[in-house]
N, C-alpha and C. Protein backbone atom coordinates (compact mmCIF):
# COMPACT_ATOMS: atom_id res chain seq x y z
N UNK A 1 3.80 -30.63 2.55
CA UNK A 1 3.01 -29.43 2.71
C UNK A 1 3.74 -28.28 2.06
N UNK A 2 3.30 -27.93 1.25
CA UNK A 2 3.88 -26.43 0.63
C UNK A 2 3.21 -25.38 1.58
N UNK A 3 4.72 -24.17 1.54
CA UNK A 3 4.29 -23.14 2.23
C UNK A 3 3.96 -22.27 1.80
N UNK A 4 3.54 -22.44 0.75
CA UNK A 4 3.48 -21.56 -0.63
C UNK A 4 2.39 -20.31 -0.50
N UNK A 5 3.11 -19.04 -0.68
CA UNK A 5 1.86 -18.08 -0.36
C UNK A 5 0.94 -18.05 -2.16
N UNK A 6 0.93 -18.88 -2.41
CA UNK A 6 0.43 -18.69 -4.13
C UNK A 6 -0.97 -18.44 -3.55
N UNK A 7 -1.63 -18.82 -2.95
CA UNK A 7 -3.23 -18.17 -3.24
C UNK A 7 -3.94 -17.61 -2.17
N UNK A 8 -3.34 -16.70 -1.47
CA UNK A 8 -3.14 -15.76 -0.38
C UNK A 8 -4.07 -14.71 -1.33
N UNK A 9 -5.15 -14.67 -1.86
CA UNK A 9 -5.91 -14.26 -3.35
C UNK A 9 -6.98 -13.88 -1.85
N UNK A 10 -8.00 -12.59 -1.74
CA UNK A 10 -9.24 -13.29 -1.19
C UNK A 10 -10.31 -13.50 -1.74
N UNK A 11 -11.03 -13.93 -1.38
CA UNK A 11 -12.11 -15.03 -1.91
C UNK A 11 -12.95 -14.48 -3.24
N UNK A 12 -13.05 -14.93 -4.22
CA UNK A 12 -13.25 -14.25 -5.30
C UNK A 12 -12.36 -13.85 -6.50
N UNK A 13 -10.88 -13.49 -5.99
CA UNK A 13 -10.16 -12.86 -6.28
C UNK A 13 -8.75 -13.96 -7.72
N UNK A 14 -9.82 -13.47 -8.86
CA UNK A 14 -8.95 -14.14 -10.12
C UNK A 14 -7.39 -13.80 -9.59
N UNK A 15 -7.24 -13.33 -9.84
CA UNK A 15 -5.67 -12.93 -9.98
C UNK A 15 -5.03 -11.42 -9.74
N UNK A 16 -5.78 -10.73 -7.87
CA UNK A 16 -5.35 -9.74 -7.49
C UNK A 16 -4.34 -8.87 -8.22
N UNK A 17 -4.58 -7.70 -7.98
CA UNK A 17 -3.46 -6.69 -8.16
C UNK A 17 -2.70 -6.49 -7.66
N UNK A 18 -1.66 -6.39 -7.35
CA UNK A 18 -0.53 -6.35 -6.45
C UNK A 18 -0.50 -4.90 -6.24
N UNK A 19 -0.05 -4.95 -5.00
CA UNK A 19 0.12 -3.59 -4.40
C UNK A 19 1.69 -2.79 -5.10
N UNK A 20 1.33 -1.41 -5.36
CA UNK A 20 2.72 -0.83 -6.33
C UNK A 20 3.83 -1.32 -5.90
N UNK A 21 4.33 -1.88 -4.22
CA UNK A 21 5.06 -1.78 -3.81
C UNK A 21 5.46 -3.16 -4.20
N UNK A 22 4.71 -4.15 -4.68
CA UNK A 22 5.31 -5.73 -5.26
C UNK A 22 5.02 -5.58 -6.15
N UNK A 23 5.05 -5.00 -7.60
CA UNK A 23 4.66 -5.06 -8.65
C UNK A 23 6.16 -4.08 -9.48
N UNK A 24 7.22 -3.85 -8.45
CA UNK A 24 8.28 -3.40 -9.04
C UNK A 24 9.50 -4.56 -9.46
N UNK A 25 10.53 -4.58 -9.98
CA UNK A 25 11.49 -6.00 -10.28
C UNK A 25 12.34 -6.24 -9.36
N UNK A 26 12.45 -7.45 -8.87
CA UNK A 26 12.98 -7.84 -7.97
C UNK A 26 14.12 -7.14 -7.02
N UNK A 27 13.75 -6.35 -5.97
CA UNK A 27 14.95 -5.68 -5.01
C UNK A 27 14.62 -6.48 -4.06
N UNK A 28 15.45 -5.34 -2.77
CA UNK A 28 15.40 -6.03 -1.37
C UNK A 28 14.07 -5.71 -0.51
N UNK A 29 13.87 -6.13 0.30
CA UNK A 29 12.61 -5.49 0.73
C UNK A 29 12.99 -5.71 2.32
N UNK A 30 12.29 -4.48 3.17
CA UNK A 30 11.70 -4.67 4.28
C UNK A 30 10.76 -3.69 4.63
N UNK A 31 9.43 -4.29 5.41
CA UNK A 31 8.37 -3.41 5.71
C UNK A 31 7.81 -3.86 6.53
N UNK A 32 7.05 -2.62 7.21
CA UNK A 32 6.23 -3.18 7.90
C UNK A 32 4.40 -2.70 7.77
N UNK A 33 3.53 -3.17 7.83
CA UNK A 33 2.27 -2.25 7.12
C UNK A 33 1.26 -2.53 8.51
N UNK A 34 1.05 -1.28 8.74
CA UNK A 34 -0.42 -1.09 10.01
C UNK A 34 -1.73 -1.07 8.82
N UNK A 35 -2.63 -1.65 9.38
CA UNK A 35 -4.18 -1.28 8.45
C UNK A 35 -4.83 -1.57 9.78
N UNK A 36 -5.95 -1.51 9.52
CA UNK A 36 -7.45 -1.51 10.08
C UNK A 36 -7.75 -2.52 10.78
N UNK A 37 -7.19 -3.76 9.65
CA UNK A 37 -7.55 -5.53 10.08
C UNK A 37 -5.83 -5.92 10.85
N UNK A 38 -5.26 -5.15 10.61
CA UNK A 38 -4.03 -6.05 11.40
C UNK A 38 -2.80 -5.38 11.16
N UNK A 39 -1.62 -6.49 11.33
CA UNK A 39 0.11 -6.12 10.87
C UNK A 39 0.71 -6.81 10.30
N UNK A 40 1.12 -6.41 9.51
CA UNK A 40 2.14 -7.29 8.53
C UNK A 40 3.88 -6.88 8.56
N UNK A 41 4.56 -7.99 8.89
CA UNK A 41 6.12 -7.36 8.34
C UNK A 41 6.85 -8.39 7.80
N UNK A 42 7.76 -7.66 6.67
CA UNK A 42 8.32 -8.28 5.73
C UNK A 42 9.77 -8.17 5.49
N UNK A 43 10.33 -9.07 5.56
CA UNK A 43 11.75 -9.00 5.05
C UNK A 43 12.34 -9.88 3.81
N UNK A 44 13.12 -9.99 2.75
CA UNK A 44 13.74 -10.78 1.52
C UNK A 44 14.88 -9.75 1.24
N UNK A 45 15.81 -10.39 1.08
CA UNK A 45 17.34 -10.27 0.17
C UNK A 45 16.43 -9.94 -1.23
N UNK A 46 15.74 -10.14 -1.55
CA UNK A 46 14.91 -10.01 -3.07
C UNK A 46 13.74 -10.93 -3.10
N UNK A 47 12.84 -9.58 -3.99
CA UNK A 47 11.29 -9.86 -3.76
C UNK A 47 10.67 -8.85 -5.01
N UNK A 48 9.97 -9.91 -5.76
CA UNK A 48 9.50 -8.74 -6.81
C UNK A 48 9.08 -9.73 -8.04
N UNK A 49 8.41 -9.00 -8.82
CA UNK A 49 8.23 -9.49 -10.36
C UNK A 49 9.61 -9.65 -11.16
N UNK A 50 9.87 -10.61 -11.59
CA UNK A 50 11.21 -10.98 -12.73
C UNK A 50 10.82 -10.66 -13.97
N UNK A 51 9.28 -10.95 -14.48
CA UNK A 51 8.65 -10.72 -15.66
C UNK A 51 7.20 -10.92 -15.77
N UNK A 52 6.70 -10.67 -16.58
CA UNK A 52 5.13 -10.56 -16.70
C UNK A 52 4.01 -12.42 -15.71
N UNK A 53 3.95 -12.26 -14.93
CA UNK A 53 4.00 -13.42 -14.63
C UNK A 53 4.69 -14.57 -13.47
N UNK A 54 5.76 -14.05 -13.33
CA UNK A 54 6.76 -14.57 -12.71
C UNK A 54 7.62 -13.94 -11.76
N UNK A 55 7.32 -14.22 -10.32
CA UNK A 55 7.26 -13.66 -9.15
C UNK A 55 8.88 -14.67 -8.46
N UNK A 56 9.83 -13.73 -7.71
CA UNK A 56 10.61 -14.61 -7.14
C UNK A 56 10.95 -13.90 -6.12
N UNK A 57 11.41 -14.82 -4.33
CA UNK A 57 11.43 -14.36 -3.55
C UNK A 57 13.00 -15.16 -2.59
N UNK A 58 13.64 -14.66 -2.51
CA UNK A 58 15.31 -14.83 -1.91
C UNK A 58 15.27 -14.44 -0.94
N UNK A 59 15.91 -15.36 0.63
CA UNK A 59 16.05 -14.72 1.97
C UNK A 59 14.77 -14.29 2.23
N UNK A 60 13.65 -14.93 2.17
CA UNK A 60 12.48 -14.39 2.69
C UNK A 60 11.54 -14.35 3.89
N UNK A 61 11.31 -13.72 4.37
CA UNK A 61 10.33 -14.21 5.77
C UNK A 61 9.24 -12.78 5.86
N UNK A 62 8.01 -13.40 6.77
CA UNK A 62 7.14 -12.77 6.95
C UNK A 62 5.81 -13.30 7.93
N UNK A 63 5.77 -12.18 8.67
CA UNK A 63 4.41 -12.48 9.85
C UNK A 63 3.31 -11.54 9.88
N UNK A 64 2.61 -12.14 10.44
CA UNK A 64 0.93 -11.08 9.90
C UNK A 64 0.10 -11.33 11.09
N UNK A 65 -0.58 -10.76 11.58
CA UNK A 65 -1.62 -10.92 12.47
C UNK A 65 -2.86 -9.79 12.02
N UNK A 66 -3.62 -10.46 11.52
CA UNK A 66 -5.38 -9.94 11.23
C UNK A 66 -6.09 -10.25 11.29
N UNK A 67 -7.96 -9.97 10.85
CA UNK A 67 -8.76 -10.04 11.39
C UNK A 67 -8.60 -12.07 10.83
N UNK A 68 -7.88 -12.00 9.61
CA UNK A 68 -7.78 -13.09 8.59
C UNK A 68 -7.01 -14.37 9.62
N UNK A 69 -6.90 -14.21 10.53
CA UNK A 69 -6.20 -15.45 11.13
C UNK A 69 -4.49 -14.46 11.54
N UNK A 70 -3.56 -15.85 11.68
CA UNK A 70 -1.92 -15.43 11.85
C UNK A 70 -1.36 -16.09 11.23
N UNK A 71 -0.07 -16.12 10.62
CA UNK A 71 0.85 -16.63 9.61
C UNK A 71 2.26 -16.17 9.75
N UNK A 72 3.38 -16.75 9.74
CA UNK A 72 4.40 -16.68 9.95
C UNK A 72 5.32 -17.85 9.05
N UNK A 73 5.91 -17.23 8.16
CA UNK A 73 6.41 -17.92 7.11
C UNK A 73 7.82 -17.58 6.72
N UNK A 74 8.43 -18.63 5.53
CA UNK A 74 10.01 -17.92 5.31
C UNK A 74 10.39 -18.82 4.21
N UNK A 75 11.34 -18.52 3.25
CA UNK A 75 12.10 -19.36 2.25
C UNK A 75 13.46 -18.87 1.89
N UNK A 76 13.95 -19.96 1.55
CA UNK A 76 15.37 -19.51 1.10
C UNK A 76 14.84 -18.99 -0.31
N UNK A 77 14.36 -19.82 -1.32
CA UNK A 77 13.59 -19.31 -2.57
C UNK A 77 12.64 -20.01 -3.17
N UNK A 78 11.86 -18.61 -3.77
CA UNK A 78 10.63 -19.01 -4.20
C UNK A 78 10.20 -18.60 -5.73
N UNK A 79 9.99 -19.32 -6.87
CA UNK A 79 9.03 -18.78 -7.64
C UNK A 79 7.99 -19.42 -8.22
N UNK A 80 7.07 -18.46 -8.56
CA UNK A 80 5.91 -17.89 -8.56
C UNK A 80 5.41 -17.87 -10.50
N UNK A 81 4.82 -18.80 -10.76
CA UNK A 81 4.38 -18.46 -11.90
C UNK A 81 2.64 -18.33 -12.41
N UNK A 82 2.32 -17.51 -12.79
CA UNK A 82 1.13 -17.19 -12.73
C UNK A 82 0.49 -17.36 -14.63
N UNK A 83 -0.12 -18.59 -15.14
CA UNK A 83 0.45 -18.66 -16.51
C UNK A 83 -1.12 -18.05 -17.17
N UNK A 84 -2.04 -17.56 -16.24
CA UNK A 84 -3.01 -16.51 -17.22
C UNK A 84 -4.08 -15.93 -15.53
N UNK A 85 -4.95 -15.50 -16.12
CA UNK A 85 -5.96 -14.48 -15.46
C UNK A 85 -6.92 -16.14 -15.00
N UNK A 86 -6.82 -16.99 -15.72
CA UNK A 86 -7.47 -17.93 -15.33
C UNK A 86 -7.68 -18.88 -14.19
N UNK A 87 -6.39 -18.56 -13.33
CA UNK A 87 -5.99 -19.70 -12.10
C UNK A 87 -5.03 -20.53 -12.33
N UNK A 88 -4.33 -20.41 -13.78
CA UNK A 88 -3.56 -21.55 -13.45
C UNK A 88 -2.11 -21.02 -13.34
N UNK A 89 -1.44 -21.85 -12.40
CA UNK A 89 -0.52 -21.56 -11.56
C UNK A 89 0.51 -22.53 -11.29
N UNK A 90 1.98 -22.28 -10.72
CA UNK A 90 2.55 -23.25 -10.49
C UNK A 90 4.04 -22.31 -9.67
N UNK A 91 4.28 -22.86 -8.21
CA UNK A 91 5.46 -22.61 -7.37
C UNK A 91 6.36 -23.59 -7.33
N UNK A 92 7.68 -23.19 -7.06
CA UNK A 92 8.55 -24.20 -6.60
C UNK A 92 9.45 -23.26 -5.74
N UNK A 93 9.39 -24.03 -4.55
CA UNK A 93 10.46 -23.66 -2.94
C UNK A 93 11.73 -24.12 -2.54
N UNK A 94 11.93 -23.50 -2.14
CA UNK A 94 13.97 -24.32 -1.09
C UNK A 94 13.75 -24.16 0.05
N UNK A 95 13.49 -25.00 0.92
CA UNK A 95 14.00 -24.58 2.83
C UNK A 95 12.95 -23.60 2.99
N UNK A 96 11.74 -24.05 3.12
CA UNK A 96 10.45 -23.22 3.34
C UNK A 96 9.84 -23.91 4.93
N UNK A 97 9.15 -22.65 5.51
CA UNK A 97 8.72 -23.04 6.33
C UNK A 97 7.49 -22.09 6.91
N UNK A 98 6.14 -22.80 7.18
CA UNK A 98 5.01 -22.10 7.14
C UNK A 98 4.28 -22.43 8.62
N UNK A 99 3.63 -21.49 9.24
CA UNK A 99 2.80 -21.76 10.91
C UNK A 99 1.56 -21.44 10.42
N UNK A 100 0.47 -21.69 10.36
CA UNK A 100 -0.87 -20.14 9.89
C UNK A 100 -2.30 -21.33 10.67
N UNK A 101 -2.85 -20.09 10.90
CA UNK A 101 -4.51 -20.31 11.75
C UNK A 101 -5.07 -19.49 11.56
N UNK A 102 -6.13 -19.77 10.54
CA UNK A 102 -7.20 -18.93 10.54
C UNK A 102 -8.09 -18.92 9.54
N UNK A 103 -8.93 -17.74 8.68
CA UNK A 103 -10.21 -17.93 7.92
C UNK A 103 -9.45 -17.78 6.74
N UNK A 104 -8.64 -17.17 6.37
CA UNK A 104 -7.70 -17.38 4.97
C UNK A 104 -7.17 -17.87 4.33
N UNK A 105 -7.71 -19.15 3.42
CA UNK A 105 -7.27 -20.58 3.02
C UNK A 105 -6.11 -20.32 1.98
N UNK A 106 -5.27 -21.05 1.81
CA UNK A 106 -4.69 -21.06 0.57
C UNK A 106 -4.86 -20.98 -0.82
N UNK A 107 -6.45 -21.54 -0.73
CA UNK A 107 -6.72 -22.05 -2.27
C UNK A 107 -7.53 -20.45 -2.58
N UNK A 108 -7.61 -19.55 -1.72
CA UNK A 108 -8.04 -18.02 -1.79
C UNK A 108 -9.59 -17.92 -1.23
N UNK A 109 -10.12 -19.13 -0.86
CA UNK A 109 -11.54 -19.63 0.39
C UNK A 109 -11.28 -18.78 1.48
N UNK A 110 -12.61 -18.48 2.11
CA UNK A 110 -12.98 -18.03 3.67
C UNK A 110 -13.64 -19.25 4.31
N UNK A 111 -12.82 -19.73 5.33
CA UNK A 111 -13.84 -20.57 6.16
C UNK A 111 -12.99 -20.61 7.34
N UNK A 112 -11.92 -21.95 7.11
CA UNK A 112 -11.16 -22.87 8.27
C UNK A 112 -10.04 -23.16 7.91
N UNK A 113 -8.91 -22.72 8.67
CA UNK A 113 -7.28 -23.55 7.88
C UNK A 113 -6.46 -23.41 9.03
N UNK A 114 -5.53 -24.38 9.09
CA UNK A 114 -4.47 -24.42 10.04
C UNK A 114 -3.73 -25.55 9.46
N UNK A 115 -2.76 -25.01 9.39
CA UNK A 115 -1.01 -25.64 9.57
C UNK A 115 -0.19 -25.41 9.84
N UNK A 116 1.39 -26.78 9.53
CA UNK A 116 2.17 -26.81 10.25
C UNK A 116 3.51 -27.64 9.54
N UNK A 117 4.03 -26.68 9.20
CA UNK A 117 5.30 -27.24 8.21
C UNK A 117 6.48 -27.12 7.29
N UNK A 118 7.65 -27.80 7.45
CA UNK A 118 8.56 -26.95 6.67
C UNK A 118 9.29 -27.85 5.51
N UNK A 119 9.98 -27.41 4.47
CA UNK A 119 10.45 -28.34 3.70
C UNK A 119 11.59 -27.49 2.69
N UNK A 120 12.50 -29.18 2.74
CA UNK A 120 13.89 -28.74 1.72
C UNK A 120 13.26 -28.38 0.23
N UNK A 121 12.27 -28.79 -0.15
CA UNK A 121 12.15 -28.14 -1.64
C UNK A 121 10.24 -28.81 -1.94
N UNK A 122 9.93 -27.99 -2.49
CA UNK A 122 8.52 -28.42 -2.78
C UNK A 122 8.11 -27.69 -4.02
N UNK A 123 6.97 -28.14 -4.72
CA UNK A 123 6.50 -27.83 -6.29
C UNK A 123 4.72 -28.30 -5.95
N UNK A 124 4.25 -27.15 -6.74
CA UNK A 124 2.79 -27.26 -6.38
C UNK A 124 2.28 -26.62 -8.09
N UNK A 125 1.41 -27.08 -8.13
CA UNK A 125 0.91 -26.70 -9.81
C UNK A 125 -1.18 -27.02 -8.83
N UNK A 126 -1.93 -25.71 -9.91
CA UNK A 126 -3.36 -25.58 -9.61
C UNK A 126 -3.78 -25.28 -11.21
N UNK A 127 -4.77 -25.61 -11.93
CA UNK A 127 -5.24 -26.17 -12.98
C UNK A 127 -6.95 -25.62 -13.17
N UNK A 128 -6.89 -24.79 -13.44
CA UNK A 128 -8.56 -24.14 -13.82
C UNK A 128 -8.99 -24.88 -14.29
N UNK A 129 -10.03 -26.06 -14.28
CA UNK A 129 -11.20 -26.79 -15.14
C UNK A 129 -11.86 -26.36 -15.84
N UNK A 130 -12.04 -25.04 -15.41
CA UNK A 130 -13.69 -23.93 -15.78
C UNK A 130 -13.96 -23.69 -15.16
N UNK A 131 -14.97 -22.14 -14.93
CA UNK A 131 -15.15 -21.46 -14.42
C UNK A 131 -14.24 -21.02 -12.72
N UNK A 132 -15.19 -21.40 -11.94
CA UNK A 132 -14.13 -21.59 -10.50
C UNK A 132 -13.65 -22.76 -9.93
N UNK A 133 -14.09 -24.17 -10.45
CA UNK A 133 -13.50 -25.29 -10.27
C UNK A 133 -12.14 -25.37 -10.79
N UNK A 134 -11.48 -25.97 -9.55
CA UNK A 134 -9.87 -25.91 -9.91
C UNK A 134 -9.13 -27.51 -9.13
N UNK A 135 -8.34 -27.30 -9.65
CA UNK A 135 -7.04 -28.86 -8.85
C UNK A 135 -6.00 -28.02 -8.35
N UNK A 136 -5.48 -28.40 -7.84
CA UNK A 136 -4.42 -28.56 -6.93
C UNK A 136 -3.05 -29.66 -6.82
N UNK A 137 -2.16 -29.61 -6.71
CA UNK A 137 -1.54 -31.02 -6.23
C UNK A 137 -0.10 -30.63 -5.99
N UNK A 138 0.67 -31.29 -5.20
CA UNK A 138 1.72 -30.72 -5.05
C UNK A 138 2.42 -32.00 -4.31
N UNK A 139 3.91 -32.36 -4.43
CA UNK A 139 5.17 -32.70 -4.02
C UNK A 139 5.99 -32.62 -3.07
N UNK A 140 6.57 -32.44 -2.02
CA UNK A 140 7.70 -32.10 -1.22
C UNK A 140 8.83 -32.88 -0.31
N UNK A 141 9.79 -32.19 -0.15
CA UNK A 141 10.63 -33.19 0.40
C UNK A 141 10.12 -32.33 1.71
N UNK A 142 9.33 -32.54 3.03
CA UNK A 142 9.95 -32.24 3.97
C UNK A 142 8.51 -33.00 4.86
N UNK A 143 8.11 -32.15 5.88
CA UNK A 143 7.29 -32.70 6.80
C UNK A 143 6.14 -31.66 7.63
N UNK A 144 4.79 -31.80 7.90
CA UNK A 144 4.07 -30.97 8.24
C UNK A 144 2.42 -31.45 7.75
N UNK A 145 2.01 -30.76 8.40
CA UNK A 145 0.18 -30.82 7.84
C UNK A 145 -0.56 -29.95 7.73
N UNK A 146 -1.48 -29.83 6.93
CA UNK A 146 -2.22 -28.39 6.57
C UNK A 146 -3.72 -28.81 6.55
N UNK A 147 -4.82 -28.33 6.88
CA UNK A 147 -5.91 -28.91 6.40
C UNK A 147 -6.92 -27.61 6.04
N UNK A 148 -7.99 -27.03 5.49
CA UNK A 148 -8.62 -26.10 5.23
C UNK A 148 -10.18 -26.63 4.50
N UNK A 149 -10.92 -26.11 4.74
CA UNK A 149 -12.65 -26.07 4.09
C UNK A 149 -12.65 -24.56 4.14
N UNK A 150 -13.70 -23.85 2.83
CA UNK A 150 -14.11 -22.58 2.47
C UNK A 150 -14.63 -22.58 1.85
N UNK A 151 -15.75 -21.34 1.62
CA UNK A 151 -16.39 -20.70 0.44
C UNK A 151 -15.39 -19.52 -0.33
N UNK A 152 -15.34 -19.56 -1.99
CA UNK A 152 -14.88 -18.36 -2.48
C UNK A 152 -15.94 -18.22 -3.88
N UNK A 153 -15.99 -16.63 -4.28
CA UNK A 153 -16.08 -16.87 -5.87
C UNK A 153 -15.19 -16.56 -6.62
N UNK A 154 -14.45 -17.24 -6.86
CA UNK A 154 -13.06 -17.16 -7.66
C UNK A 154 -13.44 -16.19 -9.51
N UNK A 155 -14.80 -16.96 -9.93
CA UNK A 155 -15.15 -15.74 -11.45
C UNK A 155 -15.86 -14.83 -11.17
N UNK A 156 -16.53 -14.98 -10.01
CA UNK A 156 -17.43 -13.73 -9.68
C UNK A 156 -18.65 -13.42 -10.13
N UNK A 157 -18.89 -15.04 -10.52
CA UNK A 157 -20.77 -15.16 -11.09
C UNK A 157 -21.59 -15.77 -10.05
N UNK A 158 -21.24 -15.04 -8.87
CA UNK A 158 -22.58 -15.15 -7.65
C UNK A 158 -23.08 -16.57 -7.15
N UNK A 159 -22.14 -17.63 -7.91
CA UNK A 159 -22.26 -18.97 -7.88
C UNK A 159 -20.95 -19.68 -7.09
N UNK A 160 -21.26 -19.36 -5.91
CA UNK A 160 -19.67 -19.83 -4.65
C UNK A 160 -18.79 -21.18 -5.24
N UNK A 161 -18.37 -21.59 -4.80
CA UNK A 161 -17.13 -22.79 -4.95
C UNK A 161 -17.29 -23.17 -3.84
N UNK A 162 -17.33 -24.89 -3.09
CA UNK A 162 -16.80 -24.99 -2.17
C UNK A 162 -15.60 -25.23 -2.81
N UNK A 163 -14.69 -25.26 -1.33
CA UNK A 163 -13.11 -25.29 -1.48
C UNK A 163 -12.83 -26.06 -0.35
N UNK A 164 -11.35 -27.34 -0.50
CA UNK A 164 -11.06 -28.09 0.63
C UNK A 164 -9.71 -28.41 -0.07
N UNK A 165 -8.83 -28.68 1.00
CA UNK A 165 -7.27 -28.61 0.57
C UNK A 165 -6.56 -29.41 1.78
N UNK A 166 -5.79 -30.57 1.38
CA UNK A 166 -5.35 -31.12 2.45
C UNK A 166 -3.36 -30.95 2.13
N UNK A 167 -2.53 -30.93 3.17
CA UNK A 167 -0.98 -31.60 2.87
C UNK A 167 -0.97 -32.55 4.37
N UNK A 168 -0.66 -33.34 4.13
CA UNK A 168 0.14 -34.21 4.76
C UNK A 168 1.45 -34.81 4.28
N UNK A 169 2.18 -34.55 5.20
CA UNK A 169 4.01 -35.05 5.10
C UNK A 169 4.25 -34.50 3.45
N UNK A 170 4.30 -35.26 2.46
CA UNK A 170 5.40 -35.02 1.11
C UNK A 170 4.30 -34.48 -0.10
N UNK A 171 2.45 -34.87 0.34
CA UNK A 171 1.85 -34.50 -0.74
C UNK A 171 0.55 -33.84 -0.46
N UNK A 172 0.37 -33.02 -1.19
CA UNK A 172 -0.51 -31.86 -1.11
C UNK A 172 -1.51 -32.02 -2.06
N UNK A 173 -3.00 -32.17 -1.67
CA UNK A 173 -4.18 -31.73 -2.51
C UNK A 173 -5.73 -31.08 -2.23
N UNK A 174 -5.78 -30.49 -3.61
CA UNK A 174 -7.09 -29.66 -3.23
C UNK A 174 -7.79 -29.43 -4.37
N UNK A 175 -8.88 -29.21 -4.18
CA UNK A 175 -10.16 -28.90 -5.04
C UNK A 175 -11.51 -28.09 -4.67
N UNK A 176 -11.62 -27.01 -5.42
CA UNK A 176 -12.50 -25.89 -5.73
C UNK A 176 -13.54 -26.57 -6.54
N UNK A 177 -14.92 -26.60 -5.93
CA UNK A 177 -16.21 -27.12 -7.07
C UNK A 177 -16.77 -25.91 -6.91
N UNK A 178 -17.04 -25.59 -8.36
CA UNK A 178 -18.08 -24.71 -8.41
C UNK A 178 -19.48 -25.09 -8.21
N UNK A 179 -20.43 -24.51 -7.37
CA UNK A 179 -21.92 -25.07 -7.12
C UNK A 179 -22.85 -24.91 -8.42
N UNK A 180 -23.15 -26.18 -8.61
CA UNK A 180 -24.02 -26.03 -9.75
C UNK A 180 -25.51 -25.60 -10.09
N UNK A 181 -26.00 -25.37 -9.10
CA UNK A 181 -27.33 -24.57 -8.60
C UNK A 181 -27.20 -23.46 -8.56
């Protein structure tokens, strides 16, 4: 099971903007953020963009409670490569460990998700087909389960995706169909 926050995206959402405050080069971080829907707080030894693309996160942890479900997560390290506007993507982790329940899927879907899991190192790669249909698949050394169903529009042509994403123990998969009607 990867704990991977890679598509923490919401539903629709190609390839969000990052808020000014993660879109600076890698420092230390701690915060905490009140909004409307909930709380978030954050701590990393280093957290930030390295380069156009490429996101890395050292000493990290973080918990959230919103309207979006709860999540409570952490890594020794993480990066983050984001290789266009298209979806395609690819993480690799150290000593990660993820709790989360709720309507905020990984694959960036609203529906159903809950898991449970941590691991010495994991690698996950997601693969745009076209349009909002996508793959998934992923690796890990450790142990846990994740399961999720959702709707998103990942291009934003009014034509939903279902979305479903499983990890069990060492391997992780998922797939986004775009509805063809």
């Amino acid at each position: 099971m990867s704990t991977s926050p890679i598509s923490r995206n919401k539903p629709g959402a190609a390839a969000p903007p990052k808020p000014a405050e993660e879109s600076a080069p890698a420092g230390a971080v701690a915060r905490a953020t009140v909004t409307a829907d909930g709380v978030r707080a954050e701590v990393a030894a280093a957290k930030g963009e390295l380069s156009d693309g490429i996101d890395v996160e050292v000493f990290s942890s973080a918990a959230q409670v919103n309207e979006d479900g709860v999540s409570v997560e952490g890594a020794m390290a993480r990066v983050q490569i984001r290789a266009d506007q298209e979806g395609h993507r690819a993480q690799i982790e150290t000593f990660s460990f993820k709790a989360s329940a709720g309507r905020a899927n990984p694959d960036g879907s609203t529906g159903v998700g809950l898991g449970l899991g941590a691991n010495v190192v994991g690698i996950e790669g997601t693969v745009n087909l076209g349009g909002g249909t996508d793959v998934t698949g992923g690796l890990s050394a450790g142990a846990g389960a994740e399961a999720s169903v959702g709707v998103r529009d990942f291009d934003k042509d009014n034509n939903p995706e279902l979305c479903a994403r499983v990890s069990l123990a060492f391997v992780t998969i998922g797939m986004c169909i775009e509805n063809p009607f």
